[in-house]
N, C-alpha and C. Protein backbone atom coordinates (compact mmCIF):
# COMPACT_ATOMS: atom_id res chain seq x y z
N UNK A 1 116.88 104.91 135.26
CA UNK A 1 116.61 105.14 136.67
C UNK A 1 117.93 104.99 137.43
N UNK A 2 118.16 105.98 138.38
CA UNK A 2 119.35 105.73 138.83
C UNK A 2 119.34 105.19 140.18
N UNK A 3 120.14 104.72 140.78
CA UNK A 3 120.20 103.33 142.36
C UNK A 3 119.44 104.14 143.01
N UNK A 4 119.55 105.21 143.76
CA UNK A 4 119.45 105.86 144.98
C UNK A 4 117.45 106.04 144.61
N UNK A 5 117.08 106.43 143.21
CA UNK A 5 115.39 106.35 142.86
C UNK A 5 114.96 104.83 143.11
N UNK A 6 115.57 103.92 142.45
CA UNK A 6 114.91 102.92 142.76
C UNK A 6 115.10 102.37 144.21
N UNK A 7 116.04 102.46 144.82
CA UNK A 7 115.96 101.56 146.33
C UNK A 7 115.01 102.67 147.09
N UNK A 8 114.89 103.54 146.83
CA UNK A 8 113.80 104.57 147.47
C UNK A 8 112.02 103.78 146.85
N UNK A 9 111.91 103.56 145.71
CA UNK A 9 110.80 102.90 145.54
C UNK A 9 110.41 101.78 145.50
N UNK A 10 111.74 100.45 145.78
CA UNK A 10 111.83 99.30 146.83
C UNK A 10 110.98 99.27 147.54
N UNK A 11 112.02 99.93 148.57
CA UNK A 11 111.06 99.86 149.93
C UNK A 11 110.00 100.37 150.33
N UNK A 12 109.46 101.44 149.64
CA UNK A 12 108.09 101.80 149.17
C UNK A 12 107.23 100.30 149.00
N UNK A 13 107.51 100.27 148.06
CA UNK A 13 106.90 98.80 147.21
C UNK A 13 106.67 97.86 148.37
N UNK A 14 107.48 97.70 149.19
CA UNK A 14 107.71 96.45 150.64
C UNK A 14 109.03 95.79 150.50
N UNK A 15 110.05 96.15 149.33
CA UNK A 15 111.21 95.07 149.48
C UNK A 15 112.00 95.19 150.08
N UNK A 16 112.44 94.03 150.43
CA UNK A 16 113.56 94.22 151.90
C UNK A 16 114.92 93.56 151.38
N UNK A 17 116.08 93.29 152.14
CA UNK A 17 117.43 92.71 151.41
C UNK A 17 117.61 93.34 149.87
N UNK A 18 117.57 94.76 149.85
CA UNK A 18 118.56 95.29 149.06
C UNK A 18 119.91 95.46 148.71
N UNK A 19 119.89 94.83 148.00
CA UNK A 19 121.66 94.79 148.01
C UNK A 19 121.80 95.16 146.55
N UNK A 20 123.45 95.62 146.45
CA UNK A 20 124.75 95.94 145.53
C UNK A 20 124.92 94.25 145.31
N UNK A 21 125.02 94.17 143.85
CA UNK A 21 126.00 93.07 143.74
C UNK A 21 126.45 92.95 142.59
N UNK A 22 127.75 92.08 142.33
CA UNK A 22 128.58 91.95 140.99
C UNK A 22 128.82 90.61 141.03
N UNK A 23 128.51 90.40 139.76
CA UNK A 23 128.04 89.01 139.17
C UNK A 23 128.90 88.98 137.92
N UNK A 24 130.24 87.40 137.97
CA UNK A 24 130.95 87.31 136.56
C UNK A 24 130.20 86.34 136.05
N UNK A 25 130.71 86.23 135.07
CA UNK A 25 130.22 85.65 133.75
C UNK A 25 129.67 84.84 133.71
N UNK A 26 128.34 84.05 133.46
CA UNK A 26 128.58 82.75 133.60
C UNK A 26 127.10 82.23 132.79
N UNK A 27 127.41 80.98 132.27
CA UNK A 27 126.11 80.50 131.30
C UNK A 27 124.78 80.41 131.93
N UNK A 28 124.03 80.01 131.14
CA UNK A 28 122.61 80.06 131.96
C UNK A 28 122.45 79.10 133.16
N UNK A 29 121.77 79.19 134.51
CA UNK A 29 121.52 78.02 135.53
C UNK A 29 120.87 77.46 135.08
N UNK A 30 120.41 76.32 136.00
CA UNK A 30 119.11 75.55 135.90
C UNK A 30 118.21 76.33 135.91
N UNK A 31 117.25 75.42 135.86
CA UNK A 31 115.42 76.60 136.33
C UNK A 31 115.18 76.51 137.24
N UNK A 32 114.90 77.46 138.13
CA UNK A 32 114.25 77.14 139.09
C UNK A 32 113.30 78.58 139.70
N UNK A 33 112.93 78.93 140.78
CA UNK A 33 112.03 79.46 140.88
C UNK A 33 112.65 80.12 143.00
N UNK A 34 112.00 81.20 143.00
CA UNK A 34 112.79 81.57 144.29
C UNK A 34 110.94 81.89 145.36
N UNK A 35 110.74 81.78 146.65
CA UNK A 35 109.83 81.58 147.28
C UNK A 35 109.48 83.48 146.98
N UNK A 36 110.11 84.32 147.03
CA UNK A 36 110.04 85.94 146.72
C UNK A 36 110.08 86.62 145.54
N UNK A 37 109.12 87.63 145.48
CA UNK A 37 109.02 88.27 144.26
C UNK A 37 110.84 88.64 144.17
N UNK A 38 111.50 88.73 143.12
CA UNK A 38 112.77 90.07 142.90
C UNK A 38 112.32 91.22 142.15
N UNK A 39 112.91 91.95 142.34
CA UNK A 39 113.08 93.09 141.27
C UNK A 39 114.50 93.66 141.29
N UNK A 40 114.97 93.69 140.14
CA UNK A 40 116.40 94.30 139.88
C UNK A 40 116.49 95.38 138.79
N UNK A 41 117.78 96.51 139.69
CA UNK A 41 117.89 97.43 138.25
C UNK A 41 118.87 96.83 137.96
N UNK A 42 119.40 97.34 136.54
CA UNK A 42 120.57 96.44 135.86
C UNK A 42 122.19 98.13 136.37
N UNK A 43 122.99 97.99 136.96
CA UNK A 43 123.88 99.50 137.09
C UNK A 43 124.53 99.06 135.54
N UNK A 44 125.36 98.14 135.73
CA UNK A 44 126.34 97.74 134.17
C UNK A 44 126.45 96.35 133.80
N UNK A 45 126.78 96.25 132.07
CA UNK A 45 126.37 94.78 132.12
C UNK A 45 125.13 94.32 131.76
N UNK A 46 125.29 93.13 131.17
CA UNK A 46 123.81 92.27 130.85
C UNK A 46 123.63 91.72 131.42
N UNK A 47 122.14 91.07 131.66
CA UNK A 47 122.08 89.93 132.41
C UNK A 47 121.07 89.29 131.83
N UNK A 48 120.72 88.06 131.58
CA UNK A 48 119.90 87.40 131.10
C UNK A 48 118.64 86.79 131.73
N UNK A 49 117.37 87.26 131.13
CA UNK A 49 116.31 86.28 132.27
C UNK A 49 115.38 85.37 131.39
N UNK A 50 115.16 84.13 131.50
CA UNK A 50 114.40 83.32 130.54
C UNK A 50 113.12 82.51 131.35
N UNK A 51 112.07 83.33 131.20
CA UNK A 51 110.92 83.22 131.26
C UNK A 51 109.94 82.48 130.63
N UNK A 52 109.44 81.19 130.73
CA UNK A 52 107.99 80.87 130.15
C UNK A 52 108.94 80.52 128.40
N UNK A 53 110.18 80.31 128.72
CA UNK A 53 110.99 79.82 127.23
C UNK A 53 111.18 81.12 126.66
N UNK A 54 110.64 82.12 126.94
CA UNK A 54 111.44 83.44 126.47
C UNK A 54 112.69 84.42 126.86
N UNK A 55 113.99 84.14 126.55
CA UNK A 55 114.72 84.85 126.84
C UNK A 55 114.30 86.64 127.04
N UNK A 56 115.25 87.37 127.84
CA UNK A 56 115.12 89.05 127.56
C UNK A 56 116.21 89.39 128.38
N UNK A 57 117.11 90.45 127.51
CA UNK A 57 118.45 90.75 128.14
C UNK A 57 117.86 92.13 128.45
N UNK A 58 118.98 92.51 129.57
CA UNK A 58 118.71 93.70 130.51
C UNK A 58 120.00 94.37 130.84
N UNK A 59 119.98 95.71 130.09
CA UNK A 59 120.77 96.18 130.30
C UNK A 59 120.82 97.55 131.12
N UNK A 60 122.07 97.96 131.49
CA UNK A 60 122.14 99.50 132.35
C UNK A 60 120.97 100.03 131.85
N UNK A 61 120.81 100.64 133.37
CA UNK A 61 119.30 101.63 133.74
C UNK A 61 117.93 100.94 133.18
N UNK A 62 117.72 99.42 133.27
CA UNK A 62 116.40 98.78 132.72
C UNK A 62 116.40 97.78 134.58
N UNK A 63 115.13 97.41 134.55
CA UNK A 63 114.60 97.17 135.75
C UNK A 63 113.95 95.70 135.16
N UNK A 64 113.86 94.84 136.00
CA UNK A 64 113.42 93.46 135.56
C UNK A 64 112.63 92.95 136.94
N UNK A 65 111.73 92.30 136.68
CA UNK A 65 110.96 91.69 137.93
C UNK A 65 110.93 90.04 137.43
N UNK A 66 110.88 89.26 138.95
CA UNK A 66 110.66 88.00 138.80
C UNK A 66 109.29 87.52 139.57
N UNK A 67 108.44 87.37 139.43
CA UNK A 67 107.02 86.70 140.62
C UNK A 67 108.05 85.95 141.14
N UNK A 68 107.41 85.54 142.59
CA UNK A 68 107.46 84.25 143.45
C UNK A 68 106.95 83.21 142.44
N UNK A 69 108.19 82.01 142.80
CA UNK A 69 107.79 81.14 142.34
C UNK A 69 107.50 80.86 140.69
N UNK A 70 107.81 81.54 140.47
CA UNK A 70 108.10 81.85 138.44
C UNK A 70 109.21 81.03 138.36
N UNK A 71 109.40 79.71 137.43
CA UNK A 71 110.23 79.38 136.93
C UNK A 71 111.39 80.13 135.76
N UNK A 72 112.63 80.36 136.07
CA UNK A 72 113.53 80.91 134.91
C UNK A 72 114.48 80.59 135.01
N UNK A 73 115.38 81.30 134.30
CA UNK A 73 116.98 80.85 134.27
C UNK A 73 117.39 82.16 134.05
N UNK A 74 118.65 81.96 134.47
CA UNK A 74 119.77 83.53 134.42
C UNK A 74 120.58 83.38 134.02
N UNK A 75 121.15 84.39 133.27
CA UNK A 75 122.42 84.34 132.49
C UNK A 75 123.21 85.45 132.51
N UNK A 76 124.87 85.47 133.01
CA UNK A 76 125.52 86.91 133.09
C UNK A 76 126.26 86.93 131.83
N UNK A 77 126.32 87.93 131.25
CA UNK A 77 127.03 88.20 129.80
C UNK A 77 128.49 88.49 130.19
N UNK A 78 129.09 88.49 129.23
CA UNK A 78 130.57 88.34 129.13
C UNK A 78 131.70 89.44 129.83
N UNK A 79 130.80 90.42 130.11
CA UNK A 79 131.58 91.10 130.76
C UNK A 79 131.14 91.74 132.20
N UNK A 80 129.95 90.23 132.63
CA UNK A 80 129.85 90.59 134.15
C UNK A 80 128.40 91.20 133.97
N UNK A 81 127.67 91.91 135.58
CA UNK A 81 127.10 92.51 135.21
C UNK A 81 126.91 93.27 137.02
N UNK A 82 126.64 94.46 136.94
CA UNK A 82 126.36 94.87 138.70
C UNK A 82 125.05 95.70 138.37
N UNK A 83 124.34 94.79 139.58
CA UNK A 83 122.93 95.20 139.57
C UNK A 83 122.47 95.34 141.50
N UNK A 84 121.41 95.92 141.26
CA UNK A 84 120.71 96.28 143.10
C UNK A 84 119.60 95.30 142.59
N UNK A 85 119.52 94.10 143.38
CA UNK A 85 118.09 93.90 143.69
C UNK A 85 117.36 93.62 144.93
N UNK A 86 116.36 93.41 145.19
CA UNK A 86 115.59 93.41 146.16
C UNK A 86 114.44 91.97 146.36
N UNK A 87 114.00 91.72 147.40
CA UNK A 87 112.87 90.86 147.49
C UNK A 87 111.84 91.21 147.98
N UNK A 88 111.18 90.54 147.94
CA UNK A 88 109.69 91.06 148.79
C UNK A 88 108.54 89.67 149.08
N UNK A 89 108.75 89.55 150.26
CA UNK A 89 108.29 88.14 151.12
C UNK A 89 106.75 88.30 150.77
């Protein structure tokens, strides 16, 4: 899927604070959990999401969602990663 399809079906969806962003390297966070659904496409780069103790890497042109309030952890792979995501209150 390429940026310009998905931020078109964002805000469809209801998400608002779309943004571009580039993210270096860095090991997994704590857990924690955000008050808004996300959804992110991946542009380049991995990124790591660990769910319910299950890791799943995400790479260019794959799309990842988080529920509100879902506990996880994130992880950027070694060579960064630039992704669009979005929230939705």
């Amino acid at each position: 899927m390429d940026a310009s399809t998905f931020e078109s079906k964002m805000k469809a969806d209801g998400f608002v604070e779309i943004e571009r962003k580039r993210l270096d390297r860095r090991p997994a966070n704590s857990a924690h959990g955000h008050a808004w659904n996300t959804r992110g496409l991946i542009l380049d780069g991995v990124f790591t999401i660990t769910c319910g103790g299950v890791p799943r890497n995400y790479c260019a042109g794959e799309v990842f969602e988080v529920a509100a309030d879902e506990p996880h952890f994130e992880e950027v792979g070694a060579g960064g990663v630039e992704l669009m995501v979005g929230r939705k209150y």
